[in-house]
N, C-alpha and C. Protein backbone atom coordinates (compact mmCIF):
# COMPACT_ATOMS: atom_id res chain seq x y z
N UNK A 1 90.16 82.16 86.63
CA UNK A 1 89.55 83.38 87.13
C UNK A 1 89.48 83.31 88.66
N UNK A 2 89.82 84.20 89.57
CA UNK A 2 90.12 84.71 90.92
C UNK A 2 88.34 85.26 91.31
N UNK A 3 88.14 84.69 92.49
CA UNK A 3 86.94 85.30 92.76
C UNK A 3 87.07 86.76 93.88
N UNK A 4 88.35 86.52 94.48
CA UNK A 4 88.94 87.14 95.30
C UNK A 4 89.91 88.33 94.09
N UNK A 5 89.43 89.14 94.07
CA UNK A 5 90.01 90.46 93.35
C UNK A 5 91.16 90.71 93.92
N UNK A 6 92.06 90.92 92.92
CA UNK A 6 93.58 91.55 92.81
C UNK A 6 93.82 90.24 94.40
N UNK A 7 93.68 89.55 94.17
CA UNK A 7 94.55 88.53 94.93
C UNK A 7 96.00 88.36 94.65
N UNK A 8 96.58 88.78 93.76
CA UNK A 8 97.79 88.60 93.51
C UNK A 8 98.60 89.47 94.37
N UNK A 9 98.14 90.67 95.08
CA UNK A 9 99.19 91.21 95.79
C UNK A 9 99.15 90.58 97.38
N UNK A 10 98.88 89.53 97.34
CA UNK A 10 98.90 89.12 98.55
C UNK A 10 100.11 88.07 98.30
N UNK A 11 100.63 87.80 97.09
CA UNK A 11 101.53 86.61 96.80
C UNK A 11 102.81 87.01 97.62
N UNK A 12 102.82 87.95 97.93
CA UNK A 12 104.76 88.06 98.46
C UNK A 12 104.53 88.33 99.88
N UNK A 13 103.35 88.36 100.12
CA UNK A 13 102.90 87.97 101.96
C UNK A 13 102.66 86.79 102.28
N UNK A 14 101.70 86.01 101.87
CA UNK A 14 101.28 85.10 102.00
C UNK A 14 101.63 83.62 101.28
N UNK A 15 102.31 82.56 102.22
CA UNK A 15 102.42 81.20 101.41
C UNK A 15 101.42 81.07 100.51
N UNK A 16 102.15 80.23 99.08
CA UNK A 16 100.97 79.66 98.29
C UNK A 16 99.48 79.09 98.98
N UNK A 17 99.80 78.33 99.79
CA UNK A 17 98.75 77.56 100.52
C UNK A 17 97.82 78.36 100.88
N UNK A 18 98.48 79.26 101.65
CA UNK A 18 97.82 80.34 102.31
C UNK A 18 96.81 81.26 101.44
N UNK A 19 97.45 81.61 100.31
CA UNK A 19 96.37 82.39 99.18
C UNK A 19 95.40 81.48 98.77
N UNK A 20 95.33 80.08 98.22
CA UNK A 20 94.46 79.39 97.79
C UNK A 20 93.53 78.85 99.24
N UNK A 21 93.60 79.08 100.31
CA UNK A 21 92.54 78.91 100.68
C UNK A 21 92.04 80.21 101.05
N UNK A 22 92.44 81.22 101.27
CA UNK A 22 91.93 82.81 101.32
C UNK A 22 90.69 82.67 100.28
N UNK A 23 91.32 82.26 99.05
CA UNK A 23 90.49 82.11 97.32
C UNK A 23 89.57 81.53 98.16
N UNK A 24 89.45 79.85 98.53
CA UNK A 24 88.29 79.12 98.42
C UNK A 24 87.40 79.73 99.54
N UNK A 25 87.69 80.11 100.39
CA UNK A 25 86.81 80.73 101.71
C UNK A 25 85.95 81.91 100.73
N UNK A 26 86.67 82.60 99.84
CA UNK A 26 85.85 83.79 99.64
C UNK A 26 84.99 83.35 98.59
N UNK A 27 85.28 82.19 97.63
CA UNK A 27 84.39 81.44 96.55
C UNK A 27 83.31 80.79 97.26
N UNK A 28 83.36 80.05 98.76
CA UNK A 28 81.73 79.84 99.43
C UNK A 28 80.92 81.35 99.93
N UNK A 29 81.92 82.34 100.68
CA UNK A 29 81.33 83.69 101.11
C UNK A 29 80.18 84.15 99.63
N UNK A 30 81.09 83.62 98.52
CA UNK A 30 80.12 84.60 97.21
C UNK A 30 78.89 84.06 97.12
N UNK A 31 79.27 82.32 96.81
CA UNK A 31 78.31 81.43 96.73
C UNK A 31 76.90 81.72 97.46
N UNK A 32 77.39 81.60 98.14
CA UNK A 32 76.23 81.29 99.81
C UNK A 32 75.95 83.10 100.15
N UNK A 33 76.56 84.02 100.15
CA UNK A 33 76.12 85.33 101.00
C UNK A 33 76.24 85.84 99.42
N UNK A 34 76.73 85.86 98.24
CA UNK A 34 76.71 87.07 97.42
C UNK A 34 77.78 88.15 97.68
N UNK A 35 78.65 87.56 98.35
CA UNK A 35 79.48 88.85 98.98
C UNK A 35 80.90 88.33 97.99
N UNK A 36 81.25 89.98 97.96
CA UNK A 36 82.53 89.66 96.88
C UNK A 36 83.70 91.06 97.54
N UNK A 37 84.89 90.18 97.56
CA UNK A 37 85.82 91.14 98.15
C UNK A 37 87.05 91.20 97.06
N UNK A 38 87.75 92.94 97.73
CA UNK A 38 88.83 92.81 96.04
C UNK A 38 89.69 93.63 96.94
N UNK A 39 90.92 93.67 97.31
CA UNK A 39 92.35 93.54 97.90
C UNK A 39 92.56 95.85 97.23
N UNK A 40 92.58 96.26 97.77
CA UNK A 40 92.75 97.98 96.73
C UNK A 40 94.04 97.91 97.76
N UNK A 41 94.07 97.43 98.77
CA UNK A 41 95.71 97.89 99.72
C UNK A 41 96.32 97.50 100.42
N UNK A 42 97.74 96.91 100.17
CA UNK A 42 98.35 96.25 101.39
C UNK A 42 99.61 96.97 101.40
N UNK A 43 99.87 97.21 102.81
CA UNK A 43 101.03 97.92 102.93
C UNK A 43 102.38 97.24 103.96
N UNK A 44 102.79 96.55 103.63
CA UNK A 44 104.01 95.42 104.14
C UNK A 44 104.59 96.41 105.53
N UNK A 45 105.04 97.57 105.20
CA UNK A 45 105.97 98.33 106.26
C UNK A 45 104.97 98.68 107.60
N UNK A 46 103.49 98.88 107.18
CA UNK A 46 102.67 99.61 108.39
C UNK A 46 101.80 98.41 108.70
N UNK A 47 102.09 97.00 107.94
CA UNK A 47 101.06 95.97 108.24
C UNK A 47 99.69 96.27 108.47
N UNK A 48 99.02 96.76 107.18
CA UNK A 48 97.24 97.39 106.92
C UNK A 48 97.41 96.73 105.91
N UNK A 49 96.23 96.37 105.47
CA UNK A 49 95.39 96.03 104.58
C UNK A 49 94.07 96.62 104.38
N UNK A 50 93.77 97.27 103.51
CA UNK A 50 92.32 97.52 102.78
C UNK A 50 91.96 96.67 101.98
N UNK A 51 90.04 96.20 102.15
CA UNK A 51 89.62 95.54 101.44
C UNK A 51 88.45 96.19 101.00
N UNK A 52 87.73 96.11 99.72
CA UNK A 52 86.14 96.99 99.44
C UNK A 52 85.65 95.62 99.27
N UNK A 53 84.39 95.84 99.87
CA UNK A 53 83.55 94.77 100.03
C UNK A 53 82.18 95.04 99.68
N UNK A 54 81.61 94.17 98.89
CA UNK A 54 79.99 94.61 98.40
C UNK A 54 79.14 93.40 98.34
N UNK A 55 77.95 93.13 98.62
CA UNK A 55 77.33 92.45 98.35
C UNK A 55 76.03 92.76 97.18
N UNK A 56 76.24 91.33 96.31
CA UNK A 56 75.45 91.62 95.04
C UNK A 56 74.37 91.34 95.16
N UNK A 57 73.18 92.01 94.81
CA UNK A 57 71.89 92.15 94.79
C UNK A 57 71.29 90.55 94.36
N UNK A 58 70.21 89.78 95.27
CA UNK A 58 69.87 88.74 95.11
C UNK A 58 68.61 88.24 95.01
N UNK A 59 67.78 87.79 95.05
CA UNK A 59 66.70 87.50 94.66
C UNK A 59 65.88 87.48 96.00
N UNK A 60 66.49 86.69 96.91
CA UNK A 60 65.83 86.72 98.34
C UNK A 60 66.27 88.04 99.09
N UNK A 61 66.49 88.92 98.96
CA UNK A 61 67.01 90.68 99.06
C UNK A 61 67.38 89.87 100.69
N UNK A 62 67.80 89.21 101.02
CA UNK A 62 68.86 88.91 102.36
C UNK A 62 70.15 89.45 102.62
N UNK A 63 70.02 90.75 102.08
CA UNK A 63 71.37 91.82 102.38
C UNK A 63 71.64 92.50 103.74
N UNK A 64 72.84 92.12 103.82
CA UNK A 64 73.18 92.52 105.15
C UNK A 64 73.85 93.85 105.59
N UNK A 65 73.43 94.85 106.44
CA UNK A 65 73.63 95.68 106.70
C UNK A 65 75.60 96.47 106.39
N UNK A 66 75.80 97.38 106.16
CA UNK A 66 76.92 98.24 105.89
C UNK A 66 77.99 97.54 107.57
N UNK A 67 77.56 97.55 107.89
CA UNK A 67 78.30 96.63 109.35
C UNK A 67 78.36 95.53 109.17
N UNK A 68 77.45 95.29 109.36
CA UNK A 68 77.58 93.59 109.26
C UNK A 68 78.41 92.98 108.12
N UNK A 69 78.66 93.70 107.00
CA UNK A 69 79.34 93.37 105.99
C UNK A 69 81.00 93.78 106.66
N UNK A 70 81.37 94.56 106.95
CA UNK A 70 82.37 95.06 107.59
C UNK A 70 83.18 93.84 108.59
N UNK A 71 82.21 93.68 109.39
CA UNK A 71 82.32 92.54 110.57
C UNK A 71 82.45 91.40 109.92
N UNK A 72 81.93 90.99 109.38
CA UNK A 72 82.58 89.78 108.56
C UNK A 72 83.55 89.63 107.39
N UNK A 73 83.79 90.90 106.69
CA UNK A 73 85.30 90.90 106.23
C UNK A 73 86.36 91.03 107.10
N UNK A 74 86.32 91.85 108.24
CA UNK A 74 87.50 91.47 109.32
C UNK A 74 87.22 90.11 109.80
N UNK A 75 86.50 89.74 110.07
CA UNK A 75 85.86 88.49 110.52
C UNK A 75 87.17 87.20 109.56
N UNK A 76 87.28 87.51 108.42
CA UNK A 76 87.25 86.25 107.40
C UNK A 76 89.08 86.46 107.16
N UNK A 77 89.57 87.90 106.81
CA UNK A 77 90.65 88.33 106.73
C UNK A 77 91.81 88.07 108.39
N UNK A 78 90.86 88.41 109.35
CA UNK A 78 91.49 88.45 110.52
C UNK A 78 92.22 87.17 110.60
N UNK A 79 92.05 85.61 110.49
CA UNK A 79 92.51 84.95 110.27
C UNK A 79 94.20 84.89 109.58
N UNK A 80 94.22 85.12 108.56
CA UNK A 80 94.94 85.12 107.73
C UNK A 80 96.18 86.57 107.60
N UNK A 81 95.83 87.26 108.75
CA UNK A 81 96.81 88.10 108.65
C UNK A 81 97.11 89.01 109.98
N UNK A 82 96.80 87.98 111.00
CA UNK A 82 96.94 88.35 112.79
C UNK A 82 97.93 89.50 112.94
N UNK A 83 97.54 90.52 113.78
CA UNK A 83 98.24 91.49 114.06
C UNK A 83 98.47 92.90 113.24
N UNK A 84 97.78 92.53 112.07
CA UNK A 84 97.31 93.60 110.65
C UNK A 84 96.72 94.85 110.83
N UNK A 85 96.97 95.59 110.96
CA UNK A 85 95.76 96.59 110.93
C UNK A 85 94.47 96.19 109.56
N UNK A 86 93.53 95.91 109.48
CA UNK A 86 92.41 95.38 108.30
C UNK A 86 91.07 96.61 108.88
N UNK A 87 90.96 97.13 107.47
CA UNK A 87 90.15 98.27 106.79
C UNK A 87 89.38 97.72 106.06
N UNK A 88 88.17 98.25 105.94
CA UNK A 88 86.93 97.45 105.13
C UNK A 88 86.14 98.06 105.02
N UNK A 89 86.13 98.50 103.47
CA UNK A 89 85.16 99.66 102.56
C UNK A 89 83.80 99.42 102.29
N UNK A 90 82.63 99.72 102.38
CA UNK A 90 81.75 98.96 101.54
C UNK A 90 81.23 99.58 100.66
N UNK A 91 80.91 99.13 99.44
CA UNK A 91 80.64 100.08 98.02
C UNK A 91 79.08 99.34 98.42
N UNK A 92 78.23 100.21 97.88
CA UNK A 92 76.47 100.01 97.96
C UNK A 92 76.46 100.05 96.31
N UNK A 93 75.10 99.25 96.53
CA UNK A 93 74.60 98.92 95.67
C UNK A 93 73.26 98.96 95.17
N UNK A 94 72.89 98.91 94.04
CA UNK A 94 71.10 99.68 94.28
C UNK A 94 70.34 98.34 94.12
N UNK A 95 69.80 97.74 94.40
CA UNK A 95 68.95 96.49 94.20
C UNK A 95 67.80 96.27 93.24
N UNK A 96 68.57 95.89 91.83
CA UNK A 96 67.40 96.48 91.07
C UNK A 96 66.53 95.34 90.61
N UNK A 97 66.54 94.19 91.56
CA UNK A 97 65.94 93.45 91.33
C UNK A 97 64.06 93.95 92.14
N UNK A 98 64.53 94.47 93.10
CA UNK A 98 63.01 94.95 93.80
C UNK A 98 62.53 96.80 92.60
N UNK A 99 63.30 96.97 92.08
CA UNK A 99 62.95 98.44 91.36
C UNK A 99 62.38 97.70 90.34
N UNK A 100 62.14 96.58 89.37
CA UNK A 100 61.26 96.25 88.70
C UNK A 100 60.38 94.99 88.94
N UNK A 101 60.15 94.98 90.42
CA UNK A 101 59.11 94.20 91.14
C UNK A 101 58.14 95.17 91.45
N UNK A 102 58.11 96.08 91.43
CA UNK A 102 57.35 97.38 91.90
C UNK A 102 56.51 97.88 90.96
């Protein structure tokens, strides 16, 4: 199981090497921040990439702002694909761990 969504269309861009550590970087990002990213677009001819990015509701509600989530998916992607145009969606989420603390 891929923690990094639809990672597979990155296979005919990116060396093997290159995808499995993309994977492990985003398996500590989940770990540690709750943040989970999933690949909806890469376009080889215009060099873009879209990524949707969300962070899952946690117990210590240490969620980070619609930017800040942004900034650190270019942040993490920028690496791995210099000169890219990189797009970064963020899907919200309702936190329903504080709706039945209430």
């Amino acid at each position: 199981m891929t923690v990094l969504k639809n990672i597979y269309k990155l296979d005919c861009i990116l060396p093997d090497e290159d995808v499995l550590e993309l994977e492990s970087g985003a398996a500590l990002i989940r770990r540690h921040a709750s943040i989970v990213f999933k690949i909806k677009e890469v376009n080889i001819e215009t060099r873009s990439l879209i990524i949707l990015v969300t962070q899952e509701p946690n117990l210590l509600e240490n969620n980070l702002t619609s930017s800040e989530l942004v900034e650190r998916t270019i942040g993490f992607f920028d690496k791995s694909f210099p000169g890219w145009t990189l797009k970064a969606h963020v899907i919200s989420h309702v936190n329903r761990v504080s709706e039945y603390c209430n």
